[in-house]
C-alpha atoms as a PDB file:
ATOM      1  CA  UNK A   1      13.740 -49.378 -24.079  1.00  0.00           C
ATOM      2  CA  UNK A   2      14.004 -46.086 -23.323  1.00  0.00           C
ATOM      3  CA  UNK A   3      11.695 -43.032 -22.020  1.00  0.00           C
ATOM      4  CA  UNK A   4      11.314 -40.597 -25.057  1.00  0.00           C
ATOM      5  CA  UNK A   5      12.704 -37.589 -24.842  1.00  0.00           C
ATOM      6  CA  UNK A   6      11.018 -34.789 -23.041  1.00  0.00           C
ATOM      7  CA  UNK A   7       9.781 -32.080 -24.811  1.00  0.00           C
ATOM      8  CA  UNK A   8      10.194 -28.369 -23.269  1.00  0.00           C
ATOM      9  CA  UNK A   9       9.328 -25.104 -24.136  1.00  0.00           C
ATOM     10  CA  UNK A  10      13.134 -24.165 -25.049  1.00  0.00           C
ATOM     11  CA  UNK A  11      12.761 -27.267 -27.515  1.00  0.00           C
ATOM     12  CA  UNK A  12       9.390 -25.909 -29.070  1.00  0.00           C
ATOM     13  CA  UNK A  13      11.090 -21.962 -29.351  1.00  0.00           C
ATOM     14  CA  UNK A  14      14.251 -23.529 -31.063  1.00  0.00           C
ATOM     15  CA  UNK A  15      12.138 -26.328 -33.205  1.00  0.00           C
ATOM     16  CA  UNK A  16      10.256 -22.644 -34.754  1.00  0.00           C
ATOM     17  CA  UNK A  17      13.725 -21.267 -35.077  1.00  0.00           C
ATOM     18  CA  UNK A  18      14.547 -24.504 -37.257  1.00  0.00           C
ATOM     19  CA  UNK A  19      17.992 -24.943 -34.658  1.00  0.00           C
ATOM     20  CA  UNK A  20      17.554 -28.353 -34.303  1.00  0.00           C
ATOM     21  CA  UNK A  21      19.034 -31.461 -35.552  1.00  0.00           C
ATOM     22  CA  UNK A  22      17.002 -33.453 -37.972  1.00  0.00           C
ATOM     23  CA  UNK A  23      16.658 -36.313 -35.043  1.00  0.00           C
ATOM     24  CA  UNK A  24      15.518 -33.472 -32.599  1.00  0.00           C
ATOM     25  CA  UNK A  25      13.000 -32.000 -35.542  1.00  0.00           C
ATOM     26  CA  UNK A  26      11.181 -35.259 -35.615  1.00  0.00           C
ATOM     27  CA  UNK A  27      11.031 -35.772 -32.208  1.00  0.00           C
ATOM     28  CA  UNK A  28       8.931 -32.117 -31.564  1.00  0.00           C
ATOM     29  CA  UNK A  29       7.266 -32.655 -34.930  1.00  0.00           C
ATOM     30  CA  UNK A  30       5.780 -35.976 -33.856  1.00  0.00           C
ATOM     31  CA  UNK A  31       4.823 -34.566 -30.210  1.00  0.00           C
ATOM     32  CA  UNK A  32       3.003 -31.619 -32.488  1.00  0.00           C
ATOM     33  CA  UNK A  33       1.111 -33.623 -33.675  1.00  0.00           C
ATOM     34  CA  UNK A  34      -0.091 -35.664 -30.409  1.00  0.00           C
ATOM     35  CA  UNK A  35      -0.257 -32.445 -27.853  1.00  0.00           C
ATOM     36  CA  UNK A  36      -2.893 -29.668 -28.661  1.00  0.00           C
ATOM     37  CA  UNK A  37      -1.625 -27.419 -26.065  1.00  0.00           C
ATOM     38  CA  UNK A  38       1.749 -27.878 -27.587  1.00  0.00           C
ATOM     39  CA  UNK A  39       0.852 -26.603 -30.880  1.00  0.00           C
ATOM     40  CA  UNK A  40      -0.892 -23.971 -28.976  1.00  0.00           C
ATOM     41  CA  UNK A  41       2.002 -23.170 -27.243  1.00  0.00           C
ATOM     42  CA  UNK A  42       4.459 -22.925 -30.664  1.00  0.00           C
ATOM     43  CA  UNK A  43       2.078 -20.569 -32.670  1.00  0.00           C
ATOM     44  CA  UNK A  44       1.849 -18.173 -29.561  1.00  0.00           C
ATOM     45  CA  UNK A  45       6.084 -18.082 -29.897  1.00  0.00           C
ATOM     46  CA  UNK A  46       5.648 -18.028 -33.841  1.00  0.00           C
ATOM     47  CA  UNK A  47       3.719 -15.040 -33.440  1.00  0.00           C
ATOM     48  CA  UNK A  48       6.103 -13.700 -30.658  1.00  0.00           C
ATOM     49  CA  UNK A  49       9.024 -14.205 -32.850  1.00  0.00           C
ATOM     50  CA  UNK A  50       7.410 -12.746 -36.089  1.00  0.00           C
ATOM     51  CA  UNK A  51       6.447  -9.582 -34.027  1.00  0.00           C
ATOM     52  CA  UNK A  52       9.969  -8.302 -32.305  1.00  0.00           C
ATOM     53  CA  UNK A  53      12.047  -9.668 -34.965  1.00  0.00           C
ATOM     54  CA  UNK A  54      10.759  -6.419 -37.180  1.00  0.00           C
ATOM     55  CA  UNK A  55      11.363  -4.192 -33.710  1.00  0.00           C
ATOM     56  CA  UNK A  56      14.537  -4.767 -32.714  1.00  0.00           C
ATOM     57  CA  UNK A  57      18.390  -4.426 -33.867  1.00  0.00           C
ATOM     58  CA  UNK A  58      20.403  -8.044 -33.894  1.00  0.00           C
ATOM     59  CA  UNK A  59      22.241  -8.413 -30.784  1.00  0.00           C
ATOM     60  CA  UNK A  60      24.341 -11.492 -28.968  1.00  0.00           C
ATOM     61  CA  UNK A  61      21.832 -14.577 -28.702  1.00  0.00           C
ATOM     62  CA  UNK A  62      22.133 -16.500 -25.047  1.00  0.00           C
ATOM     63  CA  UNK A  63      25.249 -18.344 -24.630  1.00  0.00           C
ATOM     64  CA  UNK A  64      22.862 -21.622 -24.755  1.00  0.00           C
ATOM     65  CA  UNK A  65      20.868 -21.230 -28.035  1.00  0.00           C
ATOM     66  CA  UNK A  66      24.309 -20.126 -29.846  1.00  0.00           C
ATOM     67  CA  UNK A  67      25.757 -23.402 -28.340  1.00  0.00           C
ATOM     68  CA  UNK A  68      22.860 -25.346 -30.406  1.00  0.00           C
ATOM     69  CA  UNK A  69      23.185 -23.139 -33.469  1.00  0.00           C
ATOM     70  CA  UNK A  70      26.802 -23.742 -33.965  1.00  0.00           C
ATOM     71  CA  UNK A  71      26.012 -27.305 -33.016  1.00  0.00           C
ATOM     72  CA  UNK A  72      23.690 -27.141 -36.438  1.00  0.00           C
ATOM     73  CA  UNK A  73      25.910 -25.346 -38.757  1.00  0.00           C
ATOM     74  CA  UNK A  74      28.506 -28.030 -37.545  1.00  0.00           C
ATOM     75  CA  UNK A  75      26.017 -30.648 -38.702  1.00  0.00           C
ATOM     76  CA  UNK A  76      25.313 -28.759 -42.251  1.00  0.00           C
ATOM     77  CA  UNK A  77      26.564 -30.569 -45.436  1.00  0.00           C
ATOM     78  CA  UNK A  78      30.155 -29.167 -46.519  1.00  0.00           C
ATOM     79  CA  UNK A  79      30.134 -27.955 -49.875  1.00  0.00           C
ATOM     80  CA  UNK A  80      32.156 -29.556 -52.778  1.00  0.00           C
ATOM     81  CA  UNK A  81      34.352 -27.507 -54.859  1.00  0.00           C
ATOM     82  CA  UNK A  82      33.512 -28.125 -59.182  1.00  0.00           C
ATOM     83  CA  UNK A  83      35.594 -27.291 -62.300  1.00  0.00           C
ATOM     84  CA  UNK A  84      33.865 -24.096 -64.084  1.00  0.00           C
ATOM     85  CA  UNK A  85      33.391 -25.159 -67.183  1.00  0.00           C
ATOM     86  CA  UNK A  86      34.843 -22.877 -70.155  1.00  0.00           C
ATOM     87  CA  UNK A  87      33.719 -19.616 -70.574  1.00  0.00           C
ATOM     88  CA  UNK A  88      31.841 -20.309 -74.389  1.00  0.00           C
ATOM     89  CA  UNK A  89      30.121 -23.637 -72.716  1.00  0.00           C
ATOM     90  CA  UNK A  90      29.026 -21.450 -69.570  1.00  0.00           C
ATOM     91  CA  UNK A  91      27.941 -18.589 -71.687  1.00  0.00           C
ATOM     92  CA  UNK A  92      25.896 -20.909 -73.483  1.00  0.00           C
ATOM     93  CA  UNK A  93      24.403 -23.111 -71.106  1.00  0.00           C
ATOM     94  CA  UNK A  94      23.845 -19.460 -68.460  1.00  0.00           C
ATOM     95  CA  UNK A  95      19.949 -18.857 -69.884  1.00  0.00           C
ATOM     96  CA  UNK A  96      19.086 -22.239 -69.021  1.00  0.00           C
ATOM     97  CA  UNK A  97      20.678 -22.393 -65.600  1.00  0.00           C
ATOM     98  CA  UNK A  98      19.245 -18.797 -65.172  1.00  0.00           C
ATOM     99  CA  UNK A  99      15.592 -19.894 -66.701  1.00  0.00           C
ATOM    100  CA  UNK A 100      16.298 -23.427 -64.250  1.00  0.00           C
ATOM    101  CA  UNK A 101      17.332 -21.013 -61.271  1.00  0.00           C
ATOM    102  CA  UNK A 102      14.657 -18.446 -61.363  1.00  0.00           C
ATOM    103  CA  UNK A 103      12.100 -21.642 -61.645  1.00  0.00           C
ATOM    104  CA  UNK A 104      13.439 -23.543 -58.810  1.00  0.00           C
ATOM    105  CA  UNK A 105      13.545 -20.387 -56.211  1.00  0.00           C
ATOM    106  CA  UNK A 106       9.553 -19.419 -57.945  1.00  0.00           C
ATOM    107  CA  UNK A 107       8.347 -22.992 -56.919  1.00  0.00           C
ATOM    108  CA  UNK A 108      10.173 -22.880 -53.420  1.00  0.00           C
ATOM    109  CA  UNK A 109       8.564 -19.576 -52.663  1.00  0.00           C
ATOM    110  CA  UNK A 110       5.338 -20.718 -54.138  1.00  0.00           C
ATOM    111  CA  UNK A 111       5.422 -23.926 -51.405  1.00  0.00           C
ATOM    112  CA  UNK A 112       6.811 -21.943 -48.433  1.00  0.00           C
ATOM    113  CA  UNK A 113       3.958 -19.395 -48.975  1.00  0.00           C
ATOM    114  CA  UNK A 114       1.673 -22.634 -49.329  1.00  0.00           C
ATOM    115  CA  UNK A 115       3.085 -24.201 -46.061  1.00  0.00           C
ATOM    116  CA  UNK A 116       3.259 -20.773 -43.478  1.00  0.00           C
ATOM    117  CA  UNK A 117      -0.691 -20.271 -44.244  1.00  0.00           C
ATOM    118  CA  UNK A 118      -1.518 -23.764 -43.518  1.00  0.00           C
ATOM    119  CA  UNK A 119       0.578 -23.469 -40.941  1.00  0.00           C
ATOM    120  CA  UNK A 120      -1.264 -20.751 -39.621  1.00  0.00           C
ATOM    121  CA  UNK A 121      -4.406 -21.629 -40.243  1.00  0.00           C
ATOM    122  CA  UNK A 122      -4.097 -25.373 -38.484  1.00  0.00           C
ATOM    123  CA  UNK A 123      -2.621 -23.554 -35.232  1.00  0.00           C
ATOM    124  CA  UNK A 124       0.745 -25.669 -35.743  1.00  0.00           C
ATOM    125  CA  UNK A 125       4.685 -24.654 -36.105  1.00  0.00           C
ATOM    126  CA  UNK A 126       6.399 -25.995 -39.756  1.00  0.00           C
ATOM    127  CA  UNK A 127       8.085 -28.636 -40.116  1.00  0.00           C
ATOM    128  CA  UNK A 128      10.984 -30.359 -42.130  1.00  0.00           C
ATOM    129  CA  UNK A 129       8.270 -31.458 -44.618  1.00  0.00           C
ATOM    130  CA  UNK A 130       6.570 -28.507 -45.287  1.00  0.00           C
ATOM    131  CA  UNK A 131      10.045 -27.283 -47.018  1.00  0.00           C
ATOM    132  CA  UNK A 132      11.817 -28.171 -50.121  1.00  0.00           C
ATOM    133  CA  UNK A 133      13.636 -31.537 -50.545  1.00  0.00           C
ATOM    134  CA  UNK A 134      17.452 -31.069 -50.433  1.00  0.00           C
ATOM    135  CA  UNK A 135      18.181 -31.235 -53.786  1.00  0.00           C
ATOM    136  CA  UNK A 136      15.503 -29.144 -55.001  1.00  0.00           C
ATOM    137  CA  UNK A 137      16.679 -26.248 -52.358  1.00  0.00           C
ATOM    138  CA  UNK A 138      19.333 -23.694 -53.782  1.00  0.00           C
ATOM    139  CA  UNK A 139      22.546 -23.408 -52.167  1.00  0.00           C
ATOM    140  CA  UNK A 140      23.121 -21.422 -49.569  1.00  0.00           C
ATOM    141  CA  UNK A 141      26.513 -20.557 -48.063  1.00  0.00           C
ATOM    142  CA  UNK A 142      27.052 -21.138 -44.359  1.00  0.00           C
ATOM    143  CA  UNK A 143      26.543 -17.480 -43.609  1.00  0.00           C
ATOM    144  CA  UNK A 144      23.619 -17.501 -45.384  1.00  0.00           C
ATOM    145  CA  UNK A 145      22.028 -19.866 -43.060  1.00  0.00           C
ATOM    146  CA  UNK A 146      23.167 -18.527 -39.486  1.00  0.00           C
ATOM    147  CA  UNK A 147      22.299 -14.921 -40.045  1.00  0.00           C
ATOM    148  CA  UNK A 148      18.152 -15.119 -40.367  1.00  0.00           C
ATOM    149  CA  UNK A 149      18.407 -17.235 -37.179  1.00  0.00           C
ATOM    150  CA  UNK A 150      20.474 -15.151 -35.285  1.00  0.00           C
ATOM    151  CA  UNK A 151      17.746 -11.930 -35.229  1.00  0.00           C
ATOM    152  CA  UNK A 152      14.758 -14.072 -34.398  1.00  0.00           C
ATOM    153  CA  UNK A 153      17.301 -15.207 -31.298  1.00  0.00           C
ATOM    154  CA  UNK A 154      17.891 -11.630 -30.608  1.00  0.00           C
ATOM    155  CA  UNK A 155      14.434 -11.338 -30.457  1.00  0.00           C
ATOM    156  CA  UNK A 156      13.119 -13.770 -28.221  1.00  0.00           C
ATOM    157  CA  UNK A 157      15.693 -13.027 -25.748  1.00  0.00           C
ATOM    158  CA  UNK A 158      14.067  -9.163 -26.190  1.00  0.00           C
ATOM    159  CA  UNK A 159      10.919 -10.425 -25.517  1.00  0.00           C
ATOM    160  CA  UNK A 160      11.929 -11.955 -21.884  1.00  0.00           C
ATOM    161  CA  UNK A 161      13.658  -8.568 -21.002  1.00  0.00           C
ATOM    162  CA  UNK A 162      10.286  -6.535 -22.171  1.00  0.00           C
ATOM    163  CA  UNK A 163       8.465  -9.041 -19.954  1.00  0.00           C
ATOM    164  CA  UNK A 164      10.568  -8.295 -17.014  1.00  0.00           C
ATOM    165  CA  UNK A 165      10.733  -4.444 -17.389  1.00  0.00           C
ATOM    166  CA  UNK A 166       7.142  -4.514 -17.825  1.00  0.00           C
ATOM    167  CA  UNK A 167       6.891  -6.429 -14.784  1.00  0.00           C
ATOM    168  CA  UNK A 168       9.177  -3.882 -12.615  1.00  0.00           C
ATOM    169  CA  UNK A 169       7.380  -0.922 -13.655  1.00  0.00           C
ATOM    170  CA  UNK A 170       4.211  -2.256 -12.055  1.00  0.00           C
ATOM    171  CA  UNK A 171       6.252  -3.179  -9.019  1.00  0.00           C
ATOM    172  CA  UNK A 172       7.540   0.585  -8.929  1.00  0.00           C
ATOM    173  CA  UNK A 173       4.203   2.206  -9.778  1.00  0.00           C
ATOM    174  CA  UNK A 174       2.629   0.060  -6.740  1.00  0.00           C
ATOM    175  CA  UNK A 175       5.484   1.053  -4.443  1.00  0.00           C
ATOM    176  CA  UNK A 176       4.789   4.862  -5.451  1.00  0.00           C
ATOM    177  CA  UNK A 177       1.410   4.632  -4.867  1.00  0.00           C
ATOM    178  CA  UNK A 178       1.932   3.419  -1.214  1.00  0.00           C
ATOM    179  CA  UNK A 179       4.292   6.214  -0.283  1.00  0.00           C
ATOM    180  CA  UNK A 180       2.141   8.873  -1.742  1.00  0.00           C
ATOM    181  CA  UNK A 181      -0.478   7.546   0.338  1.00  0.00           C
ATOM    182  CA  UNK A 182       1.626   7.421   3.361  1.00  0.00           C
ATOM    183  CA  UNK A 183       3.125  10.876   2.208  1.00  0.00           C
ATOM    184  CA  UNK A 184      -0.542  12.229   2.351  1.00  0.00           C
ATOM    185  CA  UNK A 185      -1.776  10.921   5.948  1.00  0.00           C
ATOM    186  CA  UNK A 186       1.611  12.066   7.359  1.00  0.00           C
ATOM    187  CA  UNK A 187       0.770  15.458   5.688  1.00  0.00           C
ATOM    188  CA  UNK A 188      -2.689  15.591   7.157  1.00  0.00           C
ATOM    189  CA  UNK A 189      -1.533  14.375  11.139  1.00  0.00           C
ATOM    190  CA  UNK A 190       1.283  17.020  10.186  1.00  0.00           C
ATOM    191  CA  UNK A 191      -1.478  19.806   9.376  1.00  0.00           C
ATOM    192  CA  UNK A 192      -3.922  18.670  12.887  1.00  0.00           C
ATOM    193  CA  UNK A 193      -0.128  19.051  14.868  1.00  0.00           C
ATOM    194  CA  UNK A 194      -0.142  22.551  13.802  1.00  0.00           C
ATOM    195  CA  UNK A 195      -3.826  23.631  14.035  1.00  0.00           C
ATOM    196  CA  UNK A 196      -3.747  22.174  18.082  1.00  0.00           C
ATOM    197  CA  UNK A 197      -0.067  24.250  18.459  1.00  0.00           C
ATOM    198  CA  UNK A 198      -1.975  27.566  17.323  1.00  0.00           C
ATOM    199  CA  UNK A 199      -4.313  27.096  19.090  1.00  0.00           C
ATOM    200  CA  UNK A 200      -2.496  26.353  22.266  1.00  0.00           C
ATOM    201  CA  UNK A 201      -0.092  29.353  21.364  1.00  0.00           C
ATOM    202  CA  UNK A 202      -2.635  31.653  20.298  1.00  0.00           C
ATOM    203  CA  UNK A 203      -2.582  34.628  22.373  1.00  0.00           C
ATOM    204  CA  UNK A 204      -6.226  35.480  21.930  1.00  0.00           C
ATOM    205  CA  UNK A 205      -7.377  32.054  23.301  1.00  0.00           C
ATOM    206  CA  UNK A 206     -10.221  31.774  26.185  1.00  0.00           C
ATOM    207  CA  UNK A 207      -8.192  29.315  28.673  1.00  0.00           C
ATOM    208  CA  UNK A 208     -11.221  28.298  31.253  1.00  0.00           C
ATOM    209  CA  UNK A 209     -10.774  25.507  34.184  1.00  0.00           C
ATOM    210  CA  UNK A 210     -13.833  23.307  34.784  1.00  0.00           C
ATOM    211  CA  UNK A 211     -13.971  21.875  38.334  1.00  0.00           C
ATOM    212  CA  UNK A 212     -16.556  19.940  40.671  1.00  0.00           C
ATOM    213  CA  UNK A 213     -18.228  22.440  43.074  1.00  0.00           C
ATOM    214  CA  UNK A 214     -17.748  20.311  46.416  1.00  0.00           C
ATOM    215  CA  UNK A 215     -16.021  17.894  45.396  1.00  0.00           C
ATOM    216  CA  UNK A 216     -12.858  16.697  47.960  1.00  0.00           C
ATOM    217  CA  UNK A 217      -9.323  16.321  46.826  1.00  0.00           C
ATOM    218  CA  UNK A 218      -8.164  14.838  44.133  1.00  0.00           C
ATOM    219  CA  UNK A 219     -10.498  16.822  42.543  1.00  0.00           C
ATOM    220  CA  UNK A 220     -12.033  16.187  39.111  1.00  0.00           C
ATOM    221  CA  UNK A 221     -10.697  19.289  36.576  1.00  0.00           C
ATOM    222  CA  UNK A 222     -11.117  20.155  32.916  1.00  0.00           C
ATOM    223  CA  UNK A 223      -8.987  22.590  31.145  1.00  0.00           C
ATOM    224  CA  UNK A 224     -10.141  24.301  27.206  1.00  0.00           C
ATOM    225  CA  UNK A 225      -8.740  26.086  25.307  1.00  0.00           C
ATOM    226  CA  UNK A 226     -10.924  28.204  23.084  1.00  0.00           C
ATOM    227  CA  UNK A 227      -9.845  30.684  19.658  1.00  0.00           C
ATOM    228  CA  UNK A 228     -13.405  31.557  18.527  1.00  0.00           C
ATOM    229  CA  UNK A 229     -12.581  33.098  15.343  1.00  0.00           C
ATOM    230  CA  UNK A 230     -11.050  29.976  14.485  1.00  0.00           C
ATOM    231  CA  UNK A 231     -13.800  27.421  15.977  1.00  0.00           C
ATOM    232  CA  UNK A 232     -10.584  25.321  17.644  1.00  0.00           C
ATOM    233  CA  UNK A 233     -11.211  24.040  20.891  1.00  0.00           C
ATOM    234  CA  UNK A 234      -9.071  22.150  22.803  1.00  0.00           C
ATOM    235  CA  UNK A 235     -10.356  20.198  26.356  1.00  0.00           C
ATOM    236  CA  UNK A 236      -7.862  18.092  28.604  1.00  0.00           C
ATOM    237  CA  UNK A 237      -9.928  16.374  31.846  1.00  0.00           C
ATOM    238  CA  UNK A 238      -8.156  14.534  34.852  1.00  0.00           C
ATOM    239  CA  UNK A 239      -9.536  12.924  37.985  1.00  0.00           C
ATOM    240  CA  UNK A 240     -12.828  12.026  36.323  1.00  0.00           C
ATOM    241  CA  UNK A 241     -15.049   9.469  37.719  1.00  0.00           C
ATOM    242  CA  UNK A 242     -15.531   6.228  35.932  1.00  0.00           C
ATOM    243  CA  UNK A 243     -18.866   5.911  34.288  1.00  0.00           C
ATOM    244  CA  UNK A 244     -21.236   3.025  33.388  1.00  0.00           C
ATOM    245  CA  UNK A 245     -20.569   1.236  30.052  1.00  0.00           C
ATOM    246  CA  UNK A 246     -23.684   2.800  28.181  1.00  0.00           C
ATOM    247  CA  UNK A 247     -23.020   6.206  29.687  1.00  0.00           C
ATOM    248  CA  UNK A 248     -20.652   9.332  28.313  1.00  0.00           C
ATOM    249  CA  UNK A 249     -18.941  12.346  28.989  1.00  0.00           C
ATOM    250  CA  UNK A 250     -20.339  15.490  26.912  1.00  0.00           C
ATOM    251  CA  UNK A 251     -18.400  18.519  26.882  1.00  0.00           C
ATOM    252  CA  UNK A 252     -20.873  21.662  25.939  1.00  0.00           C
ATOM    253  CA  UNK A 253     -20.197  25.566  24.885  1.00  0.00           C
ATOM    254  CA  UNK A 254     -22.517  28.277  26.235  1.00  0.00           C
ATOM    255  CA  UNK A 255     -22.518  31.364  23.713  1.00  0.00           C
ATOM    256  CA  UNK A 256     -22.529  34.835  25.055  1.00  0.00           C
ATOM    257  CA  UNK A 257     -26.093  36.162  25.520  1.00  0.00           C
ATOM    258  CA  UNK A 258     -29.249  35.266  27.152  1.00  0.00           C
ATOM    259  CA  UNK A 259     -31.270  32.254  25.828  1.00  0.00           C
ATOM    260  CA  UNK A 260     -28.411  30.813  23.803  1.00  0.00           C
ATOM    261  CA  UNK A 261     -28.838  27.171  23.382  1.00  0.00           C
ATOM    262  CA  UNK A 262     -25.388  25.016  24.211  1.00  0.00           C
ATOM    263  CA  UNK A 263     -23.410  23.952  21.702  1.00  0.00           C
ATOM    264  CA  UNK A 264     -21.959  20.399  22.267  1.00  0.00           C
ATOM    265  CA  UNK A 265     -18.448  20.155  21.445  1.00  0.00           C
ATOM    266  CA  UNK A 266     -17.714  16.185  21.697  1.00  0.00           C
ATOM    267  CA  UNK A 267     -18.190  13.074  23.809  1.00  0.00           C
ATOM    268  CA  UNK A 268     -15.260  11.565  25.794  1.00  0.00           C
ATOM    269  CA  UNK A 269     -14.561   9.094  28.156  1.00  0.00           C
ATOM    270  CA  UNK A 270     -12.061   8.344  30.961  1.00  0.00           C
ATOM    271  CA  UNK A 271      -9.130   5.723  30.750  1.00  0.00           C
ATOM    272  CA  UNK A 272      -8.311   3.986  33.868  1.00  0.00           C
ATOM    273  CA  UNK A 273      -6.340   6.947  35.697  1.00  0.00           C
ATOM    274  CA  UNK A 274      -9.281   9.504  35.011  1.00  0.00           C
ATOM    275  CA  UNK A 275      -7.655  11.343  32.023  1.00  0.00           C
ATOM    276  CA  UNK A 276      -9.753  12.248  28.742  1.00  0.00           C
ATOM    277  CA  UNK A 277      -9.181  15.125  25.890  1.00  0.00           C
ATOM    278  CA  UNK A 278     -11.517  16.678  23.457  1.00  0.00           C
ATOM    279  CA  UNK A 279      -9.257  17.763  20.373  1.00  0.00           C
ATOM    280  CA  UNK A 280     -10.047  20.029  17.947  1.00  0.00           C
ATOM    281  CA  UNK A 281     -13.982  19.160  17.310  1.00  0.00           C
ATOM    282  CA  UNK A 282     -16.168  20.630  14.720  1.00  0.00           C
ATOM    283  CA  UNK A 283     -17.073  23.740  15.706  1.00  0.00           C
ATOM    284  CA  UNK A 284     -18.653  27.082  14.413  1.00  0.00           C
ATOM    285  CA  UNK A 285     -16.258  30.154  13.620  1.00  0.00           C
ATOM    286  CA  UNK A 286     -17.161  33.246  15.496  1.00  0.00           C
ATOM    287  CA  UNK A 287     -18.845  32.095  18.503  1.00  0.00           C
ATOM    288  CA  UNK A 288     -18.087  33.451  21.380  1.00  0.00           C
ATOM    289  CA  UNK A 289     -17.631  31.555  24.570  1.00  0.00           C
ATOM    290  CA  UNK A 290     -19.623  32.430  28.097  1.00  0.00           C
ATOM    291  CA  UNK A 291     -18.528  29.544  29.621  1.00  0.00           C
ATOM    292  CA  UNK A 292     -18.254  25.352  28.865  1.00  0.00           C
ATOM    293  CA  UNK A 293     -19.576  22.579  30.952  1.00  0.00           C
ATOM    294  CA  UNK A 294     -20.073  18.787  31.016  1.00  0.00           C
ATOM    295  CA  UNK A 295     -22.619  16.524  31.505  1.00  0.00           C
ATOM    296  CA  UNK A 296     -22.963  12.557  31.652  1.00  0.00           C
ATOM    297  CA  UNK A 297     -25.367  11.444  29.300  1.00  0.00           C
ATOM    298  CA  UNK A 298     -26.367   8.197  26.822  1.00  0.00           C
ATOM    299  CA  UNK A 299     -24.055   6.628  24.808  1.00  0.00           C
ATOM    300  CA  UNK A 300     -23.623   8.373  21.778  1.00  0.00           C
ATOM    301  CA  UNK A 301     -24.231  12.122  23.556  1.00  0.00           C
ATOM    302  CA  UNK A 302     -27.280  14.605  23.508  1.00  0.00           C
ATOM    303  CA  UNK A 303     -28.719  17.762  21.112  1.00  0.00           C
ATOM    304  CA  UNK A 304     -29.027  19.221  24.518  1.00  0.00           C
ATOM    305  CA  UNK A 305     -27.129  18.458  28.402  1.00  0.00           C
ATOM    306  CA  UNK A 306     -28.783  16.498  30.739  1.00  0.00           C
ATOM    307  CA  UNK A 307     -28.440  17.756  33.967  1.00  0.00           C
ATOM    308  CA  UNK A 308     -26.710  17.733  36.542  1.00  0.00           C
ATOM    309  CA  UNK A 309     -23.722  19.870  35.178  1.00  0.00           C
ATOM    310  CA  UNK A 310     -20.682  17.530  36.727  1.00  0.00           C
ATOM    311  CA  UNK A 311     -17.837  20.313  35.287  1.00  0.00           C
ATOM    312  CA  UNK A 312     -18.750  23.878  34.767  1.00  0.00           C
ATOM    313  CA  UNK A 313     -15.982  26.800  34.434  1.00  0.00           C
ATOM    314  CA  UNK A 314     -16.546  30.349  32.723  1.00  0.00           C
END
């Protein structure tokens, strides 16, 4: 015996298309009807199907759900040619065909209506039986049949596109994001490289050379570089001694005038060759410089130097 068939998702959006053969119909109807998530899964493409197919123009179905749709018209009953009957006996027979007509389509738009709400309202697709019998159906011509089908085709295949635009917006919007942010930190290191070349350039600057009063050769030097209006201070060291892992570096300013307190400008410490830099710290505009110095003190600097003053220059 063999495995039944496996149902897919293509199945379900075809089987609420009505493309499939009256075999395949069963087959989904009866897994309907074992498989909550299934019927789940149908009225979400129902409603999918009911939405774009008033938003969007008819357009070329995929080469694969045509295949089955021509499959089905293929299958359809081919219609058999009648003798009219004479003009009197058709002009007097027309009101009842007419008052037979108008009943049969009433009562076939009476049980559709009847079948899509209890469709909707049980969470489950229609099926072959919620529809007419054959005979009681009116004719429809072959043309008739494949052009409903052929929009709600158009639009599920618009739905996938709108999915994947949707999905490579937020892709581009995340990728412009990231560059603006990149675009803003290579604005600010852009904005520090010029601030440190004015100041280095300015010709007002106070350019002072801190050294160690008896020290020997190599000796231990610190050069700043000082625009006061601006508050930009620049300090490069070399030949400093190593210090003690809880211990710092403290580079200080000494305003002009007597009884100024220091101002510290930074803490630093020495790589492995003696070299350190202060670079543009926060400083007050206007100050004028006396001289700098530095001092060693605790990790994490001082309100106010501890001497000894190792580097001193005015």
């Amino acid at each position: 015996m063999s495995e039944p068939r496996r149902i897919t998702s293509e199945d379900l959006a075809l089987y609420a298309m009505q493309l499939l053969s009256k075999e395949e119909t069963a087959e989904v109807t009866a897994y309907l009807q074992e498989s909550a998530e299934a019927r789940r899964e149908l009225a979400e493409i129902q409603g999918d199907l009911a939405i774009y197919a008033h938003t969007v123009d008819l357009r070329t179905p995929p080469a694969q759900a045509r295949e089955r749709l021509m499959k089905q018209v293929a299958r359809e009953k081919k219609a058999i040619p009648i003798d009219r009957p004479s003009a009197p006996e058709a002009r007097a027979e027309a009101p009842v065909t007419a008052a037979r007509t108008g009943s049969v389509f009433a009562e076939a738009a009476a049980r559709i209506d009847e079948s899509v709400n209890e469709g909707r309202l049980n969470g489950r697709g229609l099926d072959s039986s919620d529809y007419l019998a054959e005979d009681e159906q009116p004719k429809r011509g072959v043309v008739g049949k494949v052009l409903p089908w052929i929009g709600w085709a158009a639009a599920a295949g618009l739905a996938v596109t709108t999915w994947n635009l949707h999905q490579e917006r937020d892709s581009l919007r995340g990728a412009m994001t990231t560059q603006a942010s990149q675009l803003d930190h290579v604005t600010a290191d852009a904005e520090a490289s010029r601030q440190v070349l004015d100041a280095m350039t300015d010709s007002s600057a106070m350019r002072v050379t801190l050294t160690t009063k008896g020290a020997t050769a190599p000796l231990p030097t610190g050069r700043a570089t000082y625009v006061a209006n601006k508050g930009a201070l620049i300090f490069l060291a070399s030949n400093l001694e190593p210090l003690q892992p809880s211990k710092t570096y403290e580079l200080w300013l000494i305003p002009v005038g007597e009884g100024q307190t220091p101002i510290p400008a930074g803490t630093f410490r020495p790589d492995a060759h003696g070299n350190a830099s202060v670079i543009m710290p926060p400083m007050p505009k206007g100050v004028e410089a006396k001289a700098f110095g530095v001092t060693v003190e605790d990790e994490g600097g001082a309100t106010t130097p501890t001497l000894p003053i190792v580097l001193a220059g005015e």
